[in-house]
Structures are given as C-alpha cells and as structure tokens.
C-alpha atoms as a PDB file:
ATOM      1  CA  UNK A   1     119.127  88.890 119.820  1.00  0.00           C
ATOM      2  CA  UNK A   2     119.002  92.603 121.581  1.00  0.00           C
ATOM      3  CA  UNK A   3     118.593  95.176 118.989  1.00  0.00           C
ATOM      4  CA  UNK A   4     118.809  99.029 120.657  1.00  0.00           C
ATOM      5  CA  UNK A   5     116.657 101.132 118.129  1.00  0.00           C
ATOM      6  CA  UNK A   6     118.246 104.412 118.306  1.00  0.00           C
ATOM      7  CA  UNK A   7     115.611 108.120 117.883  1.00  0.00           C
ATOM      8  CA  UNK A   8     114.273 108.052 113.696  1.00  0.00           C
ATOM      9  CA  UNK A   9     115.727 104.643 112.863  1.00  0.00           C
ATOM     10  CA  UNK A  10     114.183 101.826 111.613  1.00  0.00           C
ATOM     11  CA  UNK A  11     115.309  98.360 110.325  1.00  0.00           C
ATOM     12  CA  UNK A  12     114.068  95.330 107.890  1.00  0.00           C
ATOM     13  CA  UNK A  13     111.339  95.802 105.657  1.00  0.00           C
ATOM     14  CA  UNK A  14     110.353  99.850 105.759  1.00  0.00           C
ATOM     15  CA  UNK A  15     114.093 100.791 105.996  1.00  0.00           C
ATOM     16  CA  UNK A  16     114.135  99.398 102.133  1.00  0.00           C
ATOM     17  CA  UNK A  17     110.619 100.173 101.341  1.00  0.00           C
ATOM     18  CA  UNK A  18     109.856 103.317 102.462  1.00  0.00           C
ATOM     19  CA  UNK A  19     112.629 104.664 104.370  1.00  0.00           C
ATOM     20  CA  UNK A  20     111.507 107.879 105.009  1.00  0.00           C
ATOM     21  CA  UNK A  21     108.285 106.273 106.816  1.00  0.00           C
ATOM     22  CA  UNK A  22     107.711 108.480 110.166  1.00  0.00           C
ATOM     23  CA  UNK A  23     104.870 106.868 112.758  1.00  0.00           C
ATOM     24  CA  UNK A  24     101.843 108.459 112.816  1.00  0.00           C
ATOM     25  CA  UNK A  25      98.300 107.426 114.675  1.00  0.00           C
ATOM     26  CA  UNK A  26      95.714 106.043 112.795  1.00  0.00           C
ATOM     27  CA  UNK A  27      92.700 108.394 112.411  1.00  0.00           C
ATOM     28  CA  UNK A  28      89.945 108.055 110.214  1.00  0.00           C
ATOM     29  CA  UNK A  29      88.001 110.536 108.754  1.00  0.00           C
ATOM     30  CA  UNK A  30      83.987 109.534 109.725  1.00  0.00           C
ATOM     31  CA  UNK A  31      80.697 110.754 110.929  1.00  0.00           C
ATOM     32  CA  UNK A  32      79.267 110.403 114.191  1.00  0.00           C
ATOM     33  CA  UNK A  33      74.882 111.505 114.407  1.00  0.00           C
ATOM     34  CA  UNK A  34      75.719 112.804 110.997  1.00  0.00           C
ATOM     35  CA  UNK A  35      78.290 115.374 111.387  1.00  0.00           C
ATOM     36  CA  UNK A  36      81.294 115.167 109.932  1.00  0.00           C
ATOM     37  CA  UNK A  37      84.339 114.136 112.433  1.00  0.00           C
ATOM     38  CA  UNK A  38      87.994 112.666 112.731  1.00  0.00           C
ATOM     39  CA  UNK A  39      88.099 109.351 114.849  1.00  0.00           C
ATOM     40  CA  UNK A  40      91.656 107.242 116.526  1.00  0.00           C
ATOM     41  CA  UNK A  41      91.384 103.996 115.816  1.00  0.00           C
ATOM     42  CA  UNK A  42      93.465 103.079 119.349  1.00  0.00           C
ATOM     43  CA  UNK A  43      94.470  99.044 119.094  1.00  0.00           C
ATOM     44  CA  UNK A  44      96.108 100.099 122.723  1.00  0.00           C
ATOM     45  CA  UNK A  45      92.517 101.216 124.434  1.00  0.00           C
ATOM     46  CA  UNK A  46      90.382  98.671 125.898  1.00  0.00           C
ATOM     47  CA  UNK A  47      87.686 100.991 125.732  1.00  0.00           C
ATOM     48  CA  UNK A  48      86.065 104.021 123.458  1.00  0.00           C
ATOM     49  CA  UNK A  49      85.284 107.854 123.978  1.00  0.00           C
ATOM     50  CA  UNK A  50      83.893 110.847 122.857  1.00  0.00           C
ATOM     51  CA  UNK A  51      84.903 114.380 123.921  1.00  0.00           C
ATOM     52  CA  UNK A  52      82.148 115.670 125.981  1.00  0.00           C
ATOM     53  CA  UNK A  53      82.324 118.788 124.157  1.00  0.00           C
ATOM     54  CA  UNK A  54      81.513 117.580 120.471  1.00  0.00           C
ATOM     55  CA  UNK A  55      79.112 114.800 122.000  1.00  0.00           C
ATOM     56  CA  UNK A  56      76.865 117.447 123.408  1.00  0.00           C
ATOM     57  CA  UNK A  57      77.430 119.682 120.032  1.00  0.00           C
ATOM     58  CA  UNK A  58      75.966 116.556 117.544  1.00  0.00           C
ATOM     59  CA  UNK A  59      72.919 115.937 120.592  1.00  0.00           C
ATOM     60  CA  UNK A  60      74.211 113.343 122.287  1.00  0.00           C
ATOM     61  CA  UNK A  61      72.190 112.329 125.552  1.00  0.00           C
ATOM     62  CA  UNK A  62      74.754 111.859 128.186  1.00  0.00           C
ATOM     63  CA  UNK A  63      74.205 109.697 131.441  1.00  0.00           C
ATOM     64  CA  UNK A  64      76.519 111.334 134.086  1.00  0.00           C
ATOM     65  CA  UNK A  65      75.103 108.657 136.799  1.00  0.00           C
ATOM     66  CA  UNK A  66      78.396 106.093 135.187  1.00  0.00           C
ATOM     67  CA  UNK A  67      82.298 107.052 135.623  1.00  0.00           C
ATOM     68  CA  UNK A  68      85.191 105.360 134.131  1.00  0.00           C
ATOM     69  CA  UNK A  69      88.973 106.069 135.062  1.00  0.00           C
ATOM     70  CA  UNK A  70      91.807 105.426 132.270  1.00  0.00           C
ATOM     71  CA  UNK A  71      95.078 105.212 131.909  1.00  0.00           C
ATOM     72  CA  UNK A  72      97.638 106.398 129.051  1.00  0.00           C
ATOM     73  CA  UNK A  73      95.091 109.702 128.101  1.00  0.00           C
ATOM     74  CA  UNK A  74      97.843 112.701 129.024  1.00  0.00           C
ATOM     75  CA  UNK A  75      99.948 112.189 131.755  1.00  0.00           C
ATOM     76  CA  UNK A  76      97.803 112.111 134.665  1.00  0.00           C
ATOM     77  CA  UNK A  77      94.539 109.631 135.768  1.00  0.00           C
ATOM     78  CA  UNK A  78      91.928 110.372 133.137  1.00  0.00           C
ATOM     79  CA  UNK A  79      88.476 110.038 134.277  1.00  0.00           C
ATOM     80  CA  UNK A  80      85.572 109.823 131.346  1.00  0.00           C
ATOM     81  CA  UNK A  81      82.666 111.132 133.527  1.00  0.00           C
ATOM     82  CA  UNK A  82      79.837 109.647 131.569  1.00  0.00           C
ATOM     83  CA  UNK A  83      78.282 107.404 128.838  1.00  0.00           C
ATOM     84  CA  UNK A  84      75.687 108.003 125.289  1.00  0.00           C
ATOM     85  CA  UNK A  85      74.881 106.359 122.483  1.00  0.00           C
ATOM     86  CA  UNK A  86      76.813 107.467 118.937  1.00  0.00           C
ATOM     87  CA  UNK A  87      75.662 106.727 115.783  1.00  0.00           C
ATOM     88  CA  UNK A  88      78.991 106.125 113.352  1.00  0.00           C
ATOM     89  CA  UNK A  89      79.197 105.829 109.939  1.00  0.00           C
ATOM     90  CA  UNK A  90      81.921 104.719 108.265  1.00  0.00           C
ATOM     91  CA  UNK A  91      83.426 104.326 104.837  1.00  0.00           C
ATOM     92  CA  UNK A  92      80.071 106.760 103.954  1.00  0.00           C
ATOM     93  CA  UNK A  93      77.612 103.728 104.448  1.00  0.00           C
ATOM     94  CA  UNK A  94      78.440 101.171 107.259  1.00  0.00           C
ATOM     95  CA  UNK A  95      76.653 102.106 110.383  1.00  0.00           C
ATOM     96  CA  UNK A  96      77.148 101.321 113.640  1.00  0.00           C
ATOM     97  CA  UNK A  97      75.247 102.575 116.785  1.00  0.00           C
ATOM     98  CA  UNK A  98      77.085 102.108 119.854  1.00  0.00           C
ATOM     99  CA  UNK A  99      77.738 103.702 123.426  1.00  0.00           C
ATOM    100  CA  UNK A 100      80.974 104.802 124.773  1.00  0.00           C
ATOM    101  CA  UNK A 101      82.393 106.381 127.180  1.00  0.00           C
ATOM    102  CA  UNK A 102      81.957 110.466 127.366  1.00  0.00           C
ATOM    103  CA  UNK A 103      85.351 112.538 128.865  1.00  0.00           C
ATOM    104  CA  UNK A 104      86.800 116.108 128.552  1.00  0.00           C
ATOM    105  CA  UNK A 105      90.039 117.761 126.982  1.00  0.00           C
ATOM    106  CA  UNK A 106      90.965 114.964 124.329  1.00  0.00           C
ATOM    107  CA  UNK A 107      93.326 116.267 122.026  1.00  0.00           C
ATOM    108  CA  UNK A 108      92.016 118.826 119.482  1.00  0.00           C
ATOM    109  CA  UNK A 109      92.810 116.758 116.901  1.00  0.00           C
ATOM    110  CA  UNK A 110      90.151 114.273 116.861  1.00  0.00           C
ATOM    111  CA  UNK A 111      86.867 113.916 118.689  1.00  0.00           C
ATOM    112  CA  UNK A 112      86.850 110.505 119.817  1.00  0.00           C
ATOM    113  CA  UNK A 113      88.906 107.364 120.460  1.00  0.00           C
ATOM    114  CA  UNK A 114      87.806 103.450 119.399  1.00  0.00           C
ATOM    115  CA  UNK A 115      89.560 101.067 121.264  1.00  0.00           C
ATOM    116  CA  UNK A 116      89.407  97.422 121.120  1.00  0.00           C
ATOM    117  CA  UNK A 117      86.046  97.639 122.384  1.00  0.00           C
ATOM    118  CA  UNK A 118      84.557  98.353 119.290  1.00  0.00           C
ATOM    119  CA  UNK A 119      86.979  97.437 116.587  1.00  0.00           C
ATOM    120  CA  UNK A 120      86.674  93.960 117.128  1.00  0.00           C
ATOM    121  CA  UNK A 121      82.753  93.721 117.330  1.00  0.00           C
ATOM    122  CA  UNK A 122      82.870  95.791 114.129  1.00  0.00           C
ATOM    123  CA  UNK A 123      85.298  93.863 112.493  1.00  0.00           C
ATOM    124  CA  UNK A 124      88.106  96.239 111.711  1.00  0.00           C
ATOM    125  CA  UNK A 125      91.354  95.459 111.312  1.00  0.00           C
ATOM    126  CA  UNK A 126      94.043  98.014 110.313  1.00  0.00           C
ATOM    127  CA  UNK A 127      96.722  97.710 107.945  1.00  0.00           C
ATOM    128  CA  UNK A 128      99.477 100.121 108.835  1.00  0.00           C
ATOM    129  CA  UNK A 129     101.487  99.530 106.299  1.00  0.00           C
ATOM    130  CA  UNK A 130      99.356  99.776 103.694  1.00  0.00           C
ATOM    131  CA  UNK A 131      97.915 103.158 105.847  1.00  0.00           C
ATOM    132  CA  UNK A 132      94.001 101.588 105.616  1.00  0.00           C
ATOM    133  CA  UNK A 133      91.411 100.052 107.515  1.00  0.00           C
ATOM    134  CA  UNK A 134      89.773  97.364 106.357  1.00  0.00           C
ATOM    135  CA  UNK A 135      85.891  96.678 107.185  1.00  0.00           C
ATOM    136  CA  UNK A 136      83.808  93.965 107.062  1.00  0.00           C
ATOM    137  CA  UNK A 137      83.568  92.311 103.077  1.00  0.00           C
ATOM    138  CA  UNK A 138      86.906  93.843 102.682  1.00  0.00           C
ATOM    139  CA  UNK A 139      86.040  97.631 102.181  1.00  0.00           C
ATOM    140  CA  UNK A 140      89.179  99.271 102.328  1.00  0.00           C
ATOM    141  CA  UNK A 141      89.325 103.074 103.455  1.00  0.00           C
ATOM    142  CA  UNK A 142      92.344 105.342 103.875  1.00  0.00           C
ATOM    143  CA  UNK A 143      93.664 106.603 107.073  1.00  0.00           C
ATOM    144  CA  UNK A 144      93.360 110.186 107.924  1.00  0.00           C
ATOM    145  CA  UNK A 145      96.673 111.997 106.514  1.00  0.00           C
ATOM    146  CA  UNK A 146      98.288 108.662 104.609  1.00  0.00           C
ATOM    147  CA  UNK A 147      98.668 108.063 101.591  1.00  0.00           C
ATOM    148  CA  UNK A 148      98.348 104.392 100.152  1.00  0.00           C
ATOM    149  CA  UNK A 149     101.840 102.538  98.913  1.00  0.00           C
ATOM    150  CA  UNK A 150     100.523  99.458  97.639  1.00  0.00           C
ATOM    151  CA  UNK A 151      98.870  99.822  94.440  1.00  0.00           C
ATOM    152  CA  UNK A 152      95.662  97.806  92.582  1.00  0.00           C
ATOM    153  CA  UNK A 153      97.088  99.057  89.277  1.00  0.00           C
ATOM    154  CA  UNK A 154     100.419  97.117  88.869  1.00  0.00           C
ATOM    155  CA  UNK A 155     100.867  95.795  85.538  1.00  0.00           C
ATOM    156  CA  UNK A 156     102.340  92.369  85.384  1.00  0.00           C
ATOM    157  CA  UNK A 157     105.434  90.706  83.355  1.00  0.00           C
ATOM    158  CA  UNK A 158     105.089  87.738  82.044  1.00  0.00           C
ATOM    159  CA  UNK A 159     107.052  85.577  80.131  1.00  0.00           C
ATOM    160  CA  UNK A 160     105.459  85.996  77.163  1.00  0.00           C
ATOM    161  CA  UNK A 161     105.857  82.745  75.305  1.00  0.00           C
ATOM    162  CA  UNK A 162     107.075  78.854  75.864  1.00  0.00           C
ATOM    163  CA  UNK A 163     110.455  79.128  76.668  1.00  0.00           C
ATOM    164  CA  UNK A 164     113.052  76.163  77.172  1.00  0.00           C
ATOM    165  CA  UNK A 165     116.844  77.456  78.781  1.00  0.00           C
ATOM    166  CA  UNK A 166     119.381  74.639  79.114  1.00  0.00           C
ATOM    167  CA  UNK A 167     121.333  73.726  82.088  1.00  0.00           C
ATOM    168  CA  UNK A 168     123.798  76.648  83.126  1.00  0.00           C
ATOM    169  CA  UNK A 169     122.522  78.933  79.991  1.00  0.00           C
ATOM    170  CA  UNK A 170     120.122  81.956  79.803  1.00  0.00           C
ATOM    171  CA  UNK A 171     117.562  82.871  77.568  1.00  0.00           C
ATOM    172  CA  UNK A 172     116.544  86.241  76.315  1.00  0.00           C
ATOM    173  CA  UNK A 173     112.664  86.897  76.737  1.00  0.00           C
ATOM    174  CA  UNK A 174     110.345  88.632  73.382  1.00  0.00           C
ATOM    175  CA  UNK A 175     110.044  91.799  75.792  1.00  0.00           C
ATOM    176  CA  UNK A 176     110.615  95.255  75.332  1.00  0.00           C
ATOM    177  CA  UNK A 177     110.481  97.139  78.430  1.00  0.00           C
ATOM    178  CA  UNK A 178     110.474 100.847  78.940  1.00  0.00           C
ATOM    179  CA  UNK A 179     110.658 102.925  81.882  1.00  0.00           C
ATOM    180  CA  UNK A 180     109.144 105.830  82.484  1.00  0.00           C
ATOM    181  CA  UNK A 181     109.789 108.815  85.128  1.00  0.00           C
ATOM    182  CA  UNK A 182     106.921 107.519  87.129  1.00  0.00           C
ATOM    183  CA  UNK A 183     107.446 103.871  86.811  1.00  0.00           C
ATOM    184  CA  UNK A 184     109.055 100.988  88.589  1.00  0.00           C
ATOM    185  CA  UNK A 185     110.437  97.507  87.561  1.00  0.00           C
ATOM    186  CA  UNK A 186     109.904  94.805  90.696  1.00  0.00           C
ATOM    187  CA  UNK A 187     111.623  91.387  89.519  1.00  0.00           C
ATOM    188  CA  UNK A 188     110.903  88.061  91.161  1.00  0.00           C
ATOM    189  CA  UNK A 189     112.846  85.026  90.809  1.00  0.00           C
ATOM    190  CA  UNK A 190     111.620  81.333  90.499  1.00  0.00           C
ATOM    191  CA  UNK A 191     112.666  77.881  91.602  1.00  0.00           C
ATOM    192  CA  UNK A 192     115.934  77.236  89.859  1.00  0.00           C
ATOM    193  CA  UNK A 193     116.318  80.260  88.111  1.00  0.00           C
ATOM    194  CA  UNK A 194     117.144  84.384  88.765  1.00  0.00           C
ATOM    195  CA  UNK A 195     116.156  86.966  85.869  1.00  0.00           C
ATOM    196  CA  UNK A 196     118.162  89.796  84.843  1.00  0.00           C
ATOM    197  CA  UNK A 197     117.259  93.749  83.565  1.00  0.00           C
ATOM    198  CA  UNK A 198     119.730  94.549  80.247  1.00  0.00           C
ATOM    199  CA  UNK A 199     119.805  98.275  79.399  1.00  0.00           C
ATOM    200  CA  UNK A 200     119.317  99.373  76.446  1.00  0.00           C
ATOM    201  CA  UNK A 201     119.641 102.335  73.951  1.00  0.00           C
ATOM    202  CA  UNK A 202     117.940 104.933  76.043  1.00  0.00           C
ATOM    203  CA  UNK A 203     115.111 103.645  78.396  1.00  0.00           C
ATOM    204  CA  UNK A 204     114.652 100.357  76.845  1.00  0.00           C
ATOM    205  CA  UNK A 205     115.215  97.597  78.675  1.00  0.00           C
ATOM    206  CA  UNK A 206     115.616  93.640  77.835  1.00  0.00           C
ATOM    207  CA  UNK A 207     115.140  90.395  79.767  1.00  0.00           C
ATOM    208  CA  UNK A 208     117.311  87.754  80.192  1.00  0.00           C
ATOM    209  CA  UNK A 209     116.230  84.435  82.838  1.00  0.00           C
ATOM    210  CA  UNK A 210     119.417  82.430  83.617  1.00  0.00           C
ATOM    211  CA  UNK A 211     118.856  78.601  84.722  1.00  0.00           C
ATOM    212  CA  UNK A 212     120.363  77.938  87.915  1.00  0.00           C
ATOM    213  CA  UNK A 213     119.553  74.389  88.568  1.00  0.00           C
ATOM    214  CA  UNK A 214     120.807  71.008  87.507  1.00  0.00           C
ATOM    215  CA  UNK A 215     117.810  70.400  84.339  1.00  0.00           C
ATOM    216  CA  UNK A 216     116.621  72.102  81.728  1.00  0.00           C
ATOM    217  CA  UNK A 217     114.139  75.045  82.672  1.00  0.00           C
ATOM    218  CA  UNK A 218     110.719  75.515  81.018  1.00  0.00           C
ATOM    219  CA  UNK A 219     108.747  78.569  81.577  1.00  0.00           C
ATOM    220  CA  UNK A 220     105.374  78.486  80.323  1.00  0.00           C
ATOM    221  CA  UNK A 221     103.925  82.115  79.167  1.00  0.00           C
ATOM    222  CA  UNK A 222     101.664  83.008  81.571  1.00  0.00           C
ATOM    223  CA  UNK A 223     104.840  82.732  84.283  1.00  0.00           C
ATOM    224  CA  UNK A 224     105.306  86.067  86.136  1.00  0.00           C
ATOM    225  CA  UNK A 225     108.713  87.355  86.352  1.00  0.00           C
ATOM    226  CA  UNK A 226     107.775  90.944  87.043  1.00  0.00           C
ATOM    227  CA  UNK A 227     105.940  93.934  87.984  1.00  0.00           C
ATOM    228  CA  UNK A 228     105.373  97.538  86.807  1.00  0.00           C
ATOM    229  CA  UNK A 229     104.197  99.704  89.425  1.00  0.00           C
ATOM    230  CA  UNK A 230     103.247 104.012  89.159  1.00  0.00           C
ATOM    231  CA  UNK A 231     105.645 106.329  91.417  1.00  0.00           C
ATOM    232  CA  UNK A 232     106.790 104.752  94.697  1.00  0.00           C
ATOM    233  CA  UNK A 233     103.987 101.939  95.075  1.00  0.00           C
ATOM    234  CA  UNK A 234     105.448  98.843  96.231  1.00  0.00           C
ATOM    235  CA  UNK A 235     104.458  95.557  95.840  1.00  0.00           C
ATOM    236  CA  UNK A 236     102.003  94.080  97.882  1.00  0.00           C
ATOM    237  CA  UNK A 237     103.377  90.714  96.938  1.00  0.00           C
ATOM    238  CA  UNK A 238     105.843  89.699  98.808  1.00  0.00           C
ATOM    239  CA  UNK A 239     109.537  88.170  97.036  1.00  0.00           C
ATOM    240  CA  UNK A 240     109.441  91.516  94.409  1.00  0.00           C
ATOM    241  CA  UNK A 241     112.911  93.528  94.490  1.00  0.00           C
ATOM    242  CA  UNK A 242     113.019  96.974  92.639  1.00  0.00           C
ATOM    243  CA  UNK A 243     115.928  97.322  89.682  1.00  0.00           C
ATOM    244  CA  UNK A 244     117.504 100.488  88.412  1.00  0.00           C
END
C-alpha cells in the first residue's frame, strides 16, 4: 500500500485524536553546570553538542585538540570543533555528567542537542504522543512547549452491580451519568456485547449494554465499560471511543 501524505495532513490515530496535532521537536527544559537551559532530545543524531557559546558562558573547559564533522545541522557540513564535560540535570534531580561534542551557531532556540549517544546510556525514551520523556523508574517530565493529552485523573465506569442480559436483549445499568462542559464519555465494548449512551432530560445520561452473542451475558460489577476524562484528554487505554 502507497499512501502520498499531502502538506498538514495526517491519517489513523491523531487524525481522530487530536486532529489539530502540528509536529514539533522535542526539547526539554533542563540544567547544564547549574544554569538553567533548553535541550533537543534528537532520536536522529548519533552524537551530542553544546553551542560553544553557552558552554564557555556556564565554564565549560573545552579541548579544541578533537574535531567532529556532522551531517543534517543547517544545510551545509557542520563541523563541532571541540569536546568538555557537562554536568545535566534533569527532571530537577537526575544527574548525569557527560562529554559531548562543542560547535558554533546552533539554533537560538536551544543550547544543545542529545542524540542517541546519550539517550540510550541514560535511559530515556520519549513518548511523542503523550509529549513526555520518560527517565529511568518511570519519571515522566513534559516536553518543552507541549502540553500532556493523556490524563492520570480519568474516572472509571463500571458496571455497578451483578448484571445478567439474555440472549439478543439489553439491560439498563443503575447509572446516572452527567456531563459537564469540561468532560468526556470514552465507551469500551466487551466480548459479546456493545454498550450504548441514552440522553436524557438535560445532561443526564443512561446506560444500556446490549448482548451480542449466542448465551446469556453476565457482567460482574467491577467490569469497566467506561471512562470520564477532563477537557480533551484522551485515553491512554487503547479500545476507548468518545460519545456525544
């Protein structure tokens, strides 16, 4: 299958999600010897730099006598013309002392690049969708400029109590549901059966689960059939489709 992705356009997942997700880099906000600092976390570079600049501004010691040329920094052969020792901290307590590779005119936007050479000694991985890193033991910190979609706060639906729904038949569930102007309802469906969202008077809201195999369905109460999640969080769950 050839698919031709055309300028802005985007297809499976996000184009539901999130569709008015634009790319953007992954920077982190950080400190390197101390001062404060934005840092690109590049999965594309094999290798990590400072800008000479800042290095020599936060006292870096910088051995000129080593020269590395790289590609894909501008348009034109970049050359880092020298190497030091940083000291990074990250998430305000993880800290990592390291060398890399010292070069002039990165973009003003951030003072240094980690590539591969470093993430995966350090044990970062990034989550783009979720716009994080995540550290070692799971620490989770926000990238520079993002703001986080998934959501710790999501308050489950449940069944609520035993319930039994003969073949072919649905079953109305002991839940009142009401929306709010910054809530969601996500609905999942099970093995063998699909539930439905009833409006009622106003924002209210009922539950019906409709048996859809050839038994009779029982749904113990502690079953989750839903989600409530704040403003436009999504589900980190995967199988969850939004309603109303």
């Amino acid at each position: 299958m050839t698919l031709e992705l055309q300028p802005g356009e985007s297809r499976g997942y996000w184009k539901y999600h999130v569709p008015g997700k634009h790319f953007k880099q992954a920077k982190a906000n950080s400190k390197i010897n101390n001062v404060g600092t934005v840092v690109l976390l590049d999965s594309g570079s094999e290798v990590s730099i400072i800008d000479a600049t800042f290095a020599r501004k936060v006292g870096c010691y910088i051995d000129t006598s080593q020269s590395q040329e790289c590609q894909g920094i501008g348009e034109k052969l970049y050359v880092a013309t020298g190497r030091t020792k940083i000291k990074l901290t990250l998430a305000g307590s993880l800290v990592y002392l390291y060398e890399v590779w010292v070069g002039d005119d990165l973009p003003p936007d951030y003072q240094s690049i980690l590539g591969m050479d470093f993430m995966v000694p350090a044990g970062i991985r990034l989550d783009l969708g979720d716009g994080s890193m995540c550290l070692p033991n799971e620490i989770r910190v926000m990238l520079h400029g993002r703001r986080q979609i998934f959501s710790d706060k999501a308050r489950p639906i449940c069944v609520g109590e035993h319930l039994t729904v003969g073949i072919a038949e649905s079953g109305e569930l002991p839940l009142r549901l009401r929306e709010t102007d910054n809530e969601k309802i996500w609905l999942t469906r099970g093995q063998g059966w699909v539930p439905t969202l009833i409006k009622g008077p106003g924002r209210l809201r009922y539950l019906h689960i409709t048996n859809m195999s050839d038994r009779t369905l029982i749904l113990q109460r502690d079953v989750q059939i839903g989600i409530q999640l704040s403003g436009d969080h999504v589900p980190r769950q995967p199988g969850f489709v939004s309603v109303g």
